[in-house]
C-alpha atoms as a PDB file:
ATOM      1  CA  UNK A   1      13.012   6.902  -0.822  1.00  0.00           C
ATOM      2  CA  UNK A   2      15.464   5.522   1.679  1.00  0.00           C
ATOM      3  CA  UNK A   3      14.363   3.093   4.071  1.00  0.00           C
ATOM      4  CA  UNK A   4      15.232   5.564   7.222  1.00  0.00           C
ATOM      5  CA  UNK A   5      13.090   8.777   5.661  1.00  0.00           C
ATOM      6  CA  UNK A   6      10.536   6.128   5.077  1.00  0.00           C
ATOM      7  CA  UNK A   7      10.565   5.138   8.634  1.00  0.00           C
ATOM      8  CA  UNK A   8      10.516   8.818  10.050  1.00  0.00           C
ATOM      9  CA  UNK A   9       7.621   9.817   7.374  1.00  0.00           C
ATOM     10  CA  UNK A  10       5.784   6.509   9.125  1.00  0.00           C
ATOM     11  CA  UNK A  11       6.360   7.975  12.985  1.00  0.00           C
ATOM     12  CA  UNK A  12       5.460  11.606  11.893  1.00  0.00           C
ATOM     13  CA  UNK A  13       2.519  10.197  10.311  1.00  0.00           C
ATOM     14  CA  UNK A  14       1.497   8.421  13.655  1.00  0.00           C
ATOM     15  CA  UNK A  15      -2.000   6.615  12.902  1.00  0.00           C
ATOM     16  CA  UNK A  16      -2.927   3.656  14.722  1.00  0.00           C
ATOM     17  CA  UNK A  17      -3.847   0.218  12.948  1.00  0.00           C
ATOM     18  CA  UNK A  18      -7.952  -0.384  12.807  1.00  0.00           C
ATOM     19  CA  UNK A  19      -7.702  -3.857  13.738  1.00  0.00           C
ATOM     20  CA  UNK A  20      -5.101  -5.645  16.674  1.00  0.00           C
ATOM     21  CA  UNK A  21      -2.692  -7.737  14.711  1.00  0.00           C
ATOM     22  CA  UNK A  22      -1.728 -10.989  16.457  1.00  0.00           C
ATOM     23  CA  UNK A  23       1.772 -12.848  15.422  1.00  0.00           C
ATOM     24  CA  UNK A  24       0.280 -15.780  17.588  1.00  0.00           C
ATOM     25  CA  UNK A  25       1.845 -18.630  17.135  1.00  0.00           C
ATOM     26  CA  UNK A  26       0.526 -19.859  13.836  1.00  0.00           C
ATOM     27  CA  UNK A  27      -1.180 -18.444  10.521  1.00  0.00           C
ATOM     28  CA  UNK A  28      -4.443 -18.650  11.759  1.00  0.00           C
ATOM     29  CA  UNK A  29      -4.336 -15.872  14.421  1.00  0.00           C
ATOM     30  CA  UNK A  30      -2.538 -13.286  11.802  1.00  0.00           C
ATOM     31  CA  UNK A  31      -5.603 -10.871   9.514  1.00  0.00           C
ATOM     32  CA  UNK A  32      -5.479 -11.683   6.074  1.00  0.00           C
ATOM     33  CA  UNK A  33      -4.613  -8.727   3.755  1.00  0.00           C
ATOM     34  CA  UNK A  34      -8.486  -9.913   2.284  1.00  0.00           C
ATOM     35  CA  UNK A  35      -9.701  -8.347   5.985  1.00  0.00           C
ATOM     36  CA  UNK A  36      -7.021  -6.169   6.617  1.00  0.00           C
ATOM     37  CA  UNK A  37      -6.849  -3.534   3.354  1.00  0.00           C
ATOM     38  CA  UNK A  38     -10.271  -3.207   3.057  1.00  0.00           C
ATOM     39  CA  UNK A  39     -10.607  -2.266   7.156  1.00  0.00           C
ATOM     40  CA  UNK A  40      -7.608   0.578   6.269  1.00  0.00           C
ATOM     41  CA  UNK A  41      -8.964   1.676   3.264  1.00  0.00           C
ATOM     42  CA  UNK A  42     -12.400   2.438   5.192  1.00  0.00           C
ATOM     43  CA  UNK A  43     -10.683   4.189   7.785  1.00  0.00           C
ATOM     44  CA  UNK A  44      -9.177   6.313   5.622  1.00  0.00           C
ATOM     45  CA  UNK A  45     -12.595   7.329   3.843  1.00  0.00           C
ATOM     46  CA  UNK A  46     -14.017   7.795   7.370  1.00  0.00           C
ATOM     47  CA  UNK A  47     -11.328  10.187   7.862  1.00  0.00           C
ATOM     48  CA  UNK A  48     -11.936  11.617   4.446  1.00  0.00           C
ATOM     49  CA  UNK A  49     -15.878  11.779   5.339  1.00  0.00           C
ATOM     50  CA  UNK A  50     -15.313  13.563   8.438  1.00  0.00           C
ATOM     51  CA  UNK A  51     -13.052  16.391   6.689  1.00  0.00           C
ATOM     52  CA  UNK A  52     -14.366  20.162   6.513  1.00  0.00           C
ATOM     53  CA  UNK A  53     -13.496  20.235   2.964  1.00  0.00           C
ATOM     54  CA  UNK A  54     -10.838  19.098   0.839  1.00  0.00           C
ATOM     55  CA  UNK A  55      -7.335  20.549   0.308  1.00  0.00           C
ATOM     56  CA  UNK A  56      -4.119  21.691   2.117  1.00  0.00           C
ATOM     57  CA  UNK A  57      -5.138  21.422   5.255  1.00  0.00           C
ATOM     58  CA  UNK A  58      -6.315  17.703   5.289  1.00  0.00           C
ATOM     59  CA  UNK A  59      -4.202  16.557   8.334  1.00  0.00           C
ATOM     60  CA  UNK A  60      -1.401  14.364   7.088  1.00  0.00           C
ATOM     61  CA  UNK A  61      -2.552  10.878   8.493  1.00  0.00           C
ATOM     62  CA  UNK A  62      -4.665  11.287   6.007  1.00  0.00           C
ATOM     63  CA  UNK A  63      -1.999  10.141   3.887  1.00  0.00           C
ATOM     64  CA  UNK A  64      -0.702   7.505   5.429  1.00  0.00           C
ATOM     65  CA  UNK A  65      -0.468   4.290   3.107  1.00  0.00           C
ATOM     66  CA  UNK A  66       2.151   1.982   5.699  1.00  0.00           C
ATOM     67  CA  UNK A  67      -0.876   0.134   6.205  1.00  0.00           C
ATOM     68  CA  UNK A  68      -0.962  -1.293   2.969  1.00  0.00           C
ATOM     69  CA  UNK A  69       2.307  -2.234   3.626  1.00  0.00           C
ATOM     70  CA  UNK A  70       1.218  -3.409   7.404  1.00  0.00           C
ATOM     71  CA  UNK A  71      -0.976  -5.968   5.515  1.00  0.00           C
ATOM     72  CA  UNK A  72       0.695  -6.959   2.918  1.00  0.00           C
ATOM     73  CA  UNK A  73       3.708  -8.022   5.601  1.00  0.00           C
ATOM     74  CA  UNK A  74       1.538 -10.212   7.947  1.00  0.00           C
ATOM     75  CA  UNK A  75       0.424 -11.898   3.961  1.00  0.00           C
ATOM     76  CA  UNK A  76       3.996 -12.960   3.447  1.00  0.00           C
ATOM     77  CA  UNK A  77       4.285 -14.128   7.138  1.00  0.00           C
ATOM     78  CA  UNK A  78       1.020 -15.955   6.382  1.00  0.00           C
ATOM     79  CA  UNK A  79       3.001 -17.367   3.768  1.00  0.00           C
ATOM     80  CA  UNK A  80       5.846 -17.757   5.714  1.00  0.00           C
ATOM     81  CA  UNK A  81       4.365 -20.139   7.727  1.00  0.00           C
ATOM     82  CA  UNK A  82       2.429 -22.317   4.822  1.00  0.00           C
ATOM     83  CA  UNK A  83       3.841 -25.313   3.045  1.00  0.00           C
ATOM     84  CA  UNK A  84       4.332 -24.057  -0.176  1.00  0.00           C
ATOM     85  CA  UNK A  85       6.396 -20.641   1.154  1.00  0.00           C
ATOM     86  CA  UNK A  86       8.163 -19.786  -1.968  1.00  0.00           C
ATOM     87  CA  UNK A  87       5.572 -20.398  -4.394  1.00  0.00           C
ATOM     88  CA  UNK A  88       3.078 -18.529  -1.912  1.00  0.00           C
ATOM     89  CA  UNK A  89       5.652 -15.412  -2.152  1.00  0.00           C
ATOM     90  CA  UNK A  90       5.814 -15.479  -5.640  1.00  0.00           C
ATOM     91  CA  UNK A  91       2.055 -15.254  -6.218  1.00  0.00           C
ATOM     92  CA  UNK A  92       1.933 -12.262  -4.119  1.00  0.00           C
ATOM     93  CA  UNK A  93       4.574 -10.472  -6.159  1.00  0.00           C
ATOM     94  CA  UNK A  94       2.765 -11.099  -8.874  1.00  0.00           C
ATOM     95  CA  UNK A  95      -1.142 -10.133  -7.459  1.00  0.00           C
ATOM     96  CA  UNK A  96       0.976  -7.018  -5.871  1.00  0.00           C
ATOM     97  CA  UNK A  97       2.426  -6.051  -9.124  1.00  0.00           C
ATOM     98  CA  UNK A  98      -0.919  -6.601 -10.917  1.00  0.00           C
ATOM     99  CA  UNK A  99      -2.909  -4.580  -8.949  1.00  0.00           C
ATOM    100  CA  UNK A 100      -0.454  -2.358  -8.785  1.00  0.00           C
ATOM    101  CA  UNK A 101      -0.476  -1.979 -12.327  1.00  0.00           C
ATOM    102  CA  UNK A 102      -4.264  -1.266 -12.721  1.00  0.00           C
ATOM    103  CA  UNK A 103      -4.701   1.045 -10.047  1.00  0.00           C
ATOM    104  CA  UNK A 104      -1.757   3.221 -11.781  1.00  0.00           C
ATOM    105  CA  UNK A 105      -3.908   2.511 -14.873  1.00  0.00           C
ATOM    106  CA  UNK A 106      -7.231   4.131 -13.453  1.00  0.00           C
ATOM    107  CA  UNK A 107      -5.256   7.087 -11.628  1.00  0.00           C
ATOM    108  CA  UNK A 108      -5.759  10.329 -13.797  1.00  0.00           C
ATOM    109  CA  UNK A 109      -2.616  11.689 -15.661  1.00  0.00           C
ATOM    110  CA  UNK A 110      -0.986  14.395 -13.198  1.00  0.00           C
ATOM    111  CA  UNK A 111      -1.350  16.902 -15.996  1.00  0.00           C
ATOM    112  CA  UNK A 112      -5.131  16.613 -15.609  1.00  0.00           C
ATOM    113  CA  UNK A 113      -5.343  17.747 -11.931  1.00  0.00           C
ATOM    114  CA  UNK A 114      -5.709  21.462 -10.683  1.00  0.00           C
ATOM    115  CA  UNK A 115      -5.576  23.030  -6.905  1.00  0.00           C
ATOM    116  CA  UNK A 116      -3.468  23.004  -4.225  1.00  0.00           C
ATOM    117  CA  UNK A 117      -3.174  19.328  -4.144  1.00  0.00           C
ATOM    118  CA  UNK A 118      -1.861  19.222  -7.869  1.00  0.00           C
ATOM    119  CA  UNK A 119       2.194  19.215  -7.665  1.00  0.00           C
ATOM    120  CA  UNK A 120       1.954  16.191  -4.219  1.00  0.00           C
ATOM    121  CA  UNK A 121      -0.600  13.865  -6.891  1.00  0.00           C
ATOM    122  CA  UNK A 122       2.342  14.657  -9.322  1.00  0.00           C
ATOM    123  CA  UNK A 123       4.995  13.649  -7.685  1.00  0.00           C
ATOM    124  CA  UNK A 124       2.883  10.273  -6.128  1.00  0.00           C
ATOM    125  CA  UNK A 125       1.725  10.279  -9.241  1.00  0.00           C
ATOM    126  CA  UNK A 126       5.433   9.774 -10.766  1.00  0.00           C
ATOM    127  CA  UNK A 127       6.579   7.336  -7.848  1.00  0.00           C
ATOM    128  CA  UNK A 128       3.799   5.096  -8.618  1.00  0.00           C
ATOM    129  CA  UNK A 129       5.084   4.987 -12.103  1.00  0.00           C
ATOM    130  CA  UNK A 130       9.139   4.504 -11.361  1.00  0.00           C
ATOM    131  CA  UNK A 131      10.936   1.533 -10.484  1.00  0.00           C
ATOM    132  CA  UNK A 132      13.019   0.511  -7.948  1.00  0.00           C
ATOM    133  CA  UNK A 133      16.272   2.400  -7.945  1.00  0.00           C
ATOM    134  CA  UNK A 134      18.469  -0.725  -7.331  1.00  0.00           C
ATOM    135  CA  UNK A 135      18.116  -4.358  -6.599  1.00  0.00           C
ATOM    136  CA  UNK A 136      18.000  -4.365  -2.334  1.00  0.00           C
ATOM    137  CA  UNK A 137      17.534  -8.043  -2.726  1.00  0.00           C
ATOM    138  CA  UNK A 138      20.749  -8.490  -4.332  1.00  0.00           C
ATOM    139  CA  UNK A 139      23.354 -11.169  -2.812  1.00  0.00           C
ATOM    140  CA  UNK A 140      20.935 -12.492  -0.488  1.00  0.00           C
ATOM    141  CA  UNK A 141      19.658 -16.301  -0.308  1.00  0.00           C
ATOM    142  CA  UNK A 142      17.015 -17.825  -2.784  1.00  0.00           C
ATOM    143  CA  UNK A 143      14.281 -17.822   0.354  1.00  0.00           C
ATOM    144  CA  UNK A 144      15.567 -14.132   1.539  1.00  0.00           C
ATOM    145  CA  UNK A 145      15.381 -12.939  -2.346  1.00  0.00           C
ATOM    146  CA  UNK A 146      11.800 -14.473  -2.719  1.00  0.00           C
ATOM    147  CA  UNK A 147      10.612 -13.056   0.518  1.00  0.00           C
ATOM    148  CA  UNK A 148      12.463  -9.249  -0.635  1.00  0.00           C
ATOM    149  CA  UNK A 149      10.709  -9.759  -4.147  1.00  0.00           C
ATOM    150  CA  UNK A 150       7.277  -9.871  -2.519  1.00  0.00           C
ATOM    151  CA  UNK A 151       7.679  -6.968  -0.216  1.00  0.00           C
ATOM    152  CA  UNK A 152       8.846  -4.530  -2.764  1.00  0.00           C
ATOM    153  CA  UNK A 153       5.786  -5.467  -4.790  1.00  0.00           C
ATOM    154  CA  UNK A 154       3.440  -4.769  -2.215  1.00  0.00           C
ATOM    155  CA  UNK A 155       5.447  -1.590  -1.649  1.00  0.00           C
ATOM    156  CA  UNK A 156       4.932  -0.718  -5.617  1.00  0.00           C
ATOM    157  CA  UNK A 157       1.326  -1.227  -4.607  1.00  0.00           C
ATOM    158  CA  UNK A 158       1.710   1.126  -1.525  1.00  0.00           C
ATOM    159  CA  UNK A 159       2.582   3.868  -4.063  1.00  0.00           C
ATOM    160  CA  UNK A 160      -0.181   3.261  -6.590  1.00  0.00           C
ATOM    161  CA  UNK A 161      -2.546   3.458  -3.686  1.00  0.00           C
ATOM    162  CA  UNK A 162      -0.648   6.501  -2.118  1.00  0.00           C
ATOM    163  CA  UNK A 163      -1.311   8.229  -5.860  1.00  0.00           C
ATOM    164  CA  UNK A 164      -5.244   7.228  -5.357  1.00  0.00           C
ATOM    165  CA  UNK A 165      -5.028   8.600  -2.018  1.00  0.00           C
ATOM    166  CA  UNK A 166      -3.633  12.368  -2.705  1.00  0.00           C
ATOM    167  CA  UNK A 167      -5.866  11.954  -5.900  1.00  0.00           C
ATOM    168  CA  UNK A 168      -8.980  11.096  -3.744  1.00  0.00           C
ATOM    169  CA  UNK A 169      -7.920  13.815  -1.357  1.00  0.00           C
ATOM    170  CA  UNK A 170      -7.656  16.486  -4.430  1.00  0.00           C
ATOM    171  CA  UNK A 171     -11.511  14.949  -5.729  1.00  0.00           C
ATOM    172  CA  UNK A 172      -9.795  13.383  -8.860  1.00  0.00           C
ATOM    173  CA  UNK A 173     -10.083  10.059  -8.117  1.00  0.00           C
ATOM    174  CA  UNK A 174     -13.567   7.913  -7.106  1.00  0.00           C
ATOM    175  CA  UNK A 175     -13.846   5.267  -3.744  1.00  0.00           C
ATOM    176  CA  UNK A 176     -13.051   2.101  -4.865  1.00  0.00           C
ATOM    177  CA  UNK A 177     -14.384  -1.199  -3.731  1.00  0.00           C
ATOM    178  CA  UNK A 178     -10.869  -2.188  -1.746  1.00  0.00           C
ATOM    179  CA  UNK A 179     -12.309  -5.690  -0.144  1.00  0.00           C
ATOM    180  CA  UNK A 180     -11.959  -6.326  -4.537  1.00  0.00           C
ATOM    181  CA  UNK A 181      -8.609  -4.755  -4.560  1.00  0.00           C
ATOM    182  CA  UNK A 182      -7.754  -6.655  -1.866  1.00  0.00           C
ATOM    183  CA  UNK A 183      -9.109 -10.449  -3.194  1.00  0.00           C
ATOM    184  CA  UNK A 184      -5.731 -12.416  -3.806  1.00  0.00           C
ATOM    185  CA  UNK A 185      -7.280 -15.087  -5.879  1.00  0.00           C
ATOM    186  CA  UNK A 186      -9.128 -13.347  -8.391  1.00  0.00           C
END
């Protein structure tokens, strides 16, 4: 997906973060992706709860997954700011990854899934799976590289959560306990 439909699907989408995020000077202000998944990923089910029933007319911010990507950004600011930047970086690619990983593992194969809501959890389904379809942090510096790196993990994460999302939305796929998906040091 190309960083410009991304951005439009984002504006059409139009939800609101739960929580004020502060980039105050200094970590300490900024919510930690340990606060701030878990805060999105009950506002989504509160939105889910408070559906008439589930199918093709579920509004579409019912969707929305940027902020996964909203928290995972202010955790690479967070380690922006820390004294071990790089190596902070690199552990979040990696926890990203992982998690990323076994979500897509729990997810339901798309072949599996019936209703209206069948051929959109097939084609998250399927982006979940797929890699990126180039290197974007290519020719860029060793800090700009490791900072790219991290972001496109948490975006790989994005989609395995999207997946859970449209699968949750179909009644394929079971709440999870997200302030556990969301624990960086486990």
């Amino acid at each position: 997906m190309s960083w410009k439909l991304a951005g439009a699907a984002m504006v059409m989408l139009g939800a609101t973060p739960v929580a004020a995020q502060s980039w105050a000077a200094g970590a300490p202000d900024i919510l930690r992706f340990e606060q701030c998944l878990p805060e999105q990923m009950a506002a989504f089910e509160a939105r889910l709860s408070a559906l008439p029933g589930y199918g093709v007319t579920v509004p579409m911010d019912a969707f929305n997954v940027h902020w996964v990507q909203h928290c995972g950004y202010l955790a690479i600011g967070i380690c922006d700011v820390s004294a071990e930047t790089f190596t902070c970086q690199r552990r979040m690619r990696e926890v990203w990854l992982a998690r990323a990983a076994e979500l897509r593992a729990a997810l339901p194969a798309p072949d599996s899934v019936t209703g209206d809501l069948a051929p959109l959890y097939a084609q998250v389904y399927v982006l979940s799976e797929g890699s990126n379809a180039g290197d974007d942090c290519d020719g860029q510096s060793a800090r700009a590289v490791t900072w790219c790196q991290a972001f496109q993990a948490v975006l790989k994460f994005e989609q395995s959560v999207w997946a859970w999302q449209v699968g949750r939305l179909a009644g394929v796929t079971g709440p999870l306990d997200w302030a556990d998906w969301a624990e960086l040091e486990r």
